[in-house]
C-alpha atoms as a PDB file:
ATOM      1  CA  UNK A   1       0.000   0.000   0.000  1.00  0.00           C
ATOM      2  CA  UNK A   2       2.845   2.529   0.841  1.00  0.00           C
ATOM      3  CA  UNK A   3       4.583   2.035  -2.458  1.00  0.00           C
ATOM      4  CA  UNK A   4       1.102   2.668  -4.626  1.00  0.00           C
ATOM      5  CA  UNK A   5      -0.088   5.590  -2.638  1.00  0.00           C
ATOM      6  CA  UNK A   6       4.077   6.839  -2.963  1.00  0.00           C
ATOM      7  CA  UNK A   7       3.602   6.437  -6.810  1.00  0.00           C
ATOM      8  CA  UNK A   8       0.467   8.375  -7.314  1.00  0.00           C
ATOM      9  CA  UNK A   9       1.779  10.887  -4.801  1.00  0.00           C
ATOM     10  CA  UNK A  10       4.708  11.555  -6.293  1.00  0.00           C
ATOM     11  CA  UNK A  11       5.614  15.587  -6.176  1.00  0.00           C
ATOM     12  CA  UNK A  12       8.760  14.702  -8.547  1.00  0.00           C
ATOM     13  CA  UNK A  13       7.897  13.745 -11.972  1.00  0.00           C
ATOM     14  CA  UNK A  14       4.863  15.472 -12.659  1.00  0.00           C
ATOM     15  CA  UNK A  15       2.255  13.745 -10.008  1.00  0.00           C
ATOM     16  CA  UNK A  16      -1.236  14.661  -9.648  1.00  0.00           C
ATOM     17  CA  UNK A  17      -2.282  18.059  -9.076  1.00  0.00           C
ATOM     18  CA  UNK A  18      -2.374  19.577  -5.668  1.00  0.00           C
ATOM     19  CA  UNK A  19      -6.469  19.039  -5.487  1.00  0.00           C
ATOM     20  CA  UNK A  20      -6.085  15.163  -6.607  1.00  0.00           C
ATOM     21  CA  UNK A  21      -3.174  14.339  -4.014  1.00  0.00           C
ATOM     22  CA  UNK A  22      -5.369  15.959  -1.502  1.00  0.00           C
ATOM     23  CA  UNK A  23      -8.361  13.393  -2.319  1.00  0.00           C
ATOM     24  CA  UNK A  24      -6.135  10.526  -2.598  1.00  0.00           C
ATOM     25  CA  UNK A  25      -4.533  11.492   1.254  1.00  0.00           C
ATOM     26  CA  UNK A  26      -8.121  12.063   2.082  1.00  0.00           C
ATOM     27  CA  UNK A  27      -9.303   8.585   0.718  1.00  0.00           C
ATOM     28  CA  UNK A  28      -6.387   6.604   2.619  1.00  0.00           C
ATOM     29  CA  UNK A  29      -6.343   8.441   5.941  1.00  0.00           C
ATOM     30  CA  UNK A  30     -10.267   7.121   5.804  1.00  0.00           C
ATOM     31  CA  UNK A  31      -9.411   3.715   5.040  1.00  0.00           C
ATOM     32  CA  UNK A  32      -6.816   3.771   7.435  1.00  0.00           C
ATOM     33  CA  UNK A  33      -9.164   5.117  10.064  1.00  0.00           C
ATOM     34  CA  UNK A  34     -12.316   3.100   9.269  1.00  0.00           C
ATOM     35  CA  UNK A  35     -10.534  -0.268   9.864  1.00  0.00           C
ATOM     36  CA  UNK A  36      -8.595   0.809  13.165  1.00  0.00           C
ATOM     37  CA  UNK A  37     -10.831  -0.645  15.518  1.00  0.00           C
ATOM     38  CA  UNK A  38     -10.398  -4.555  13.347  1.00  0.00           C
ATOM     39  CA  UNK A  39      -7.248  -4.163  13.083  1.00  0.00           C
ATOM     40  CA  UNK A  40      -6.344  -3.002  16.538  1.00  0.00           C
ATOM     41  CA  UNK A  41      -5.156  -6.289  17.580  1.00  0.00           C
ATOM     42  CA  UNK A  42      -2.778  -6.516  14.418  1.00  0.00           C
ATOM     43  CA  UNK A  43      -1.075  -3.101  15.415  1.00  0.00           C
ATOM     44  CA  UNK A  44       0.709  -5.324  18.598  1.00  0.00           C
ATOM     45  CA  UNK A  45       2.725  -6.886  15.659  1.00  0.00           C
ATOM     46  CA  UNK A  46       5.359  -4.556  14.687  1.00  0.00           C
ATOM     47  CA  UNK A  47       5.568  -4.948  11.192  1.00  0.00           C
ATOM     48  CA  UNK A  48       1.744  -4.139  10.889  1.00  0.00           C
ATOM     49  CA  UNK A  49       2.212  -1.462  12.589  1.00  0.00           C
ATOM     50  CA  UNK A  50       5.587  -0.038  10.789  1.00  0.00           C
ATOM     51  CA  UNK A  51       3.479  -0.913   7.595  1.00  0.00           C
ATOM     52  CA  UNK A  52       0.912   1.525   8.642  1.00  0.00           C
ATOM     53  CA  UNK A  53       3.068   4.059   9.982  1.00  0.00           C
ATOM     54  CA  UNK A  54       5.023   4.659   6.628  1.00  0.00           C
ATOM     55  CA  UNK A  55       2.001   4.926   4.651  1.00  0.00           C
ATOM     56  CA  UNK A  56       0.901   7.539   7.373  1.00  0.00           C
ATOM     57  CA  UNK A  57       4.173   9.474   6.886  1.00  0.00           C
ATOM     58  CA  UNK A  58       4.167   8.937   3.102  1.00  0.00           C
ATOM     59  CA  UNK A  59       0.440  10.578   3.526  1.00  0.00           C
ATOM     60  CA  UNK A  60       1.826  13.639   5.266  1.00  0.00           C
ATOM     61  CA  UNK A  61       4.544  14.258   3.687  1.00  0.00           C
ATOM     62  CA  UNK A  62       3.559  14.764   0.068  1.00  0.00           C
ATOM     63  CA  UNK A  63       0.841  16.860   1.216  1.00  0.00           C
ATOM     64  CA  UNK A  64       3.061  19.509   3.167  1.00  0.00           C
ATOM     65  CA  UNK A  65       5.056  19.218  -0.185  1.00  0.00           C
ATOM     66  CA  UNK A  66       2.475  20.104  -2.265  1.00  0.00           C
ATOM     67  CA  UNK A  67       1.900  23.342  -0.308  1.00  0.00           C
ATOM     68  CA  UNK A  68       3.689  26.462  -1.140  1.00  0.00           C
ATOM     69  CA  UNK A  69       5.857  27.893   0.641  1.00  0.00           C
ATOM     70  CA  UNK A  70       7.262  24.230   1.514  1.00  0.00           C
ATOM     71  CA  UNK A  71       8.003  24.893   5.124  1.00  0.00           C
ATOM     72  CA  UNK A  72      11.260  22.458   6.476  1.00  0.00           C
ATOM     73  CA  UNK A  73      10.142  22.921  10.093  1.00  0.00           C
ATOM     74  CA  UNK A  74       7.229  20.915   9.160  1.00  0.00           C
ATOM     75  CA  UNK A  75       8.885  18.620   7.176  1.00  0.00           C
ATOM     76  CA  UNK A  76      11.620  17.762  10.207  1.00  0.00           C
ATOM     77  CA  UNK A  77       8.405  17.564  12.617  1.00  0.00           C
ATOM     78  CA  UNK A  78       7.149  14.822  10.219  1.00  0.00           C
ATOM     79  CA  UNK A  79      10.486  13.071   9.868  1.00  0.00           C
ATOM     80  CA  UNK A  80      11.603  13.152  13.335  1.00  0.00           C
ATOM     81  CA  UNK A  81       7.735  12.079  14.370  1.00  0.00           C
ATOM     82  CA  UNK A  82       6.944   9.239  16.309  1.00  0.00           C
ATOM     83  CA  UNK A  83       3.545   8.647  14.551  1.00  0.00           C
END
C-alpha cells in the first residue's frame, strides 16, 4: 500500500495536481481510520504497525510538499515524528 499511494503521490515527476493528491490522502487516511478498531489487535505486531506508519508518513509528507511555501520545520516535525 505505501509504495502505490508513494507512486500516485509523487511531487517529482509530474504527479497529480495539488487538489487530486489531496483526495487521494483524504481517501487513505479514511481507510486507514475506518478499519482501526479490526485491526487493533494486528497493530501489537510490529511490522503491521511499521506498515501503517510509513504509509501515514508517506500521507503527510507529500501533502506539506504540495503546499507552497514548503516549510522544512514541518517537514523535520514529520520526519523526526513518532507517529
Amino acid at each position: 500500500a505505501a509504495s502505490i499511494i508513494g507512486r500516485y503521490l509523487n511531487t517529482q515527476y509530474r504527479g497529480p495536481s495539488n487538489k487530486k493528491r489531496r483526495i487521494i490522502s483524504t481517501a487513505a487516511q479514511s481507510i486507514m481510520l475506518y478499519g482501526a478498531e479490526i485491526w487493533a489487535p494486528a497493530m501489537d505486531v510490529q511490522k503491521y504497525r511499521k506498515q501503517l506508519e510509513t504509509v501515514h508518513r508517506r500521507l503527510l509528507i507529500r501533502v506539506v510538499a504540495a503546499i507552497e511555501p514548503f516549510s522544512r520545520s514541518v517537514a523535520g516535525y514529520i520526519r523526526d515524528s513518532p507517529y
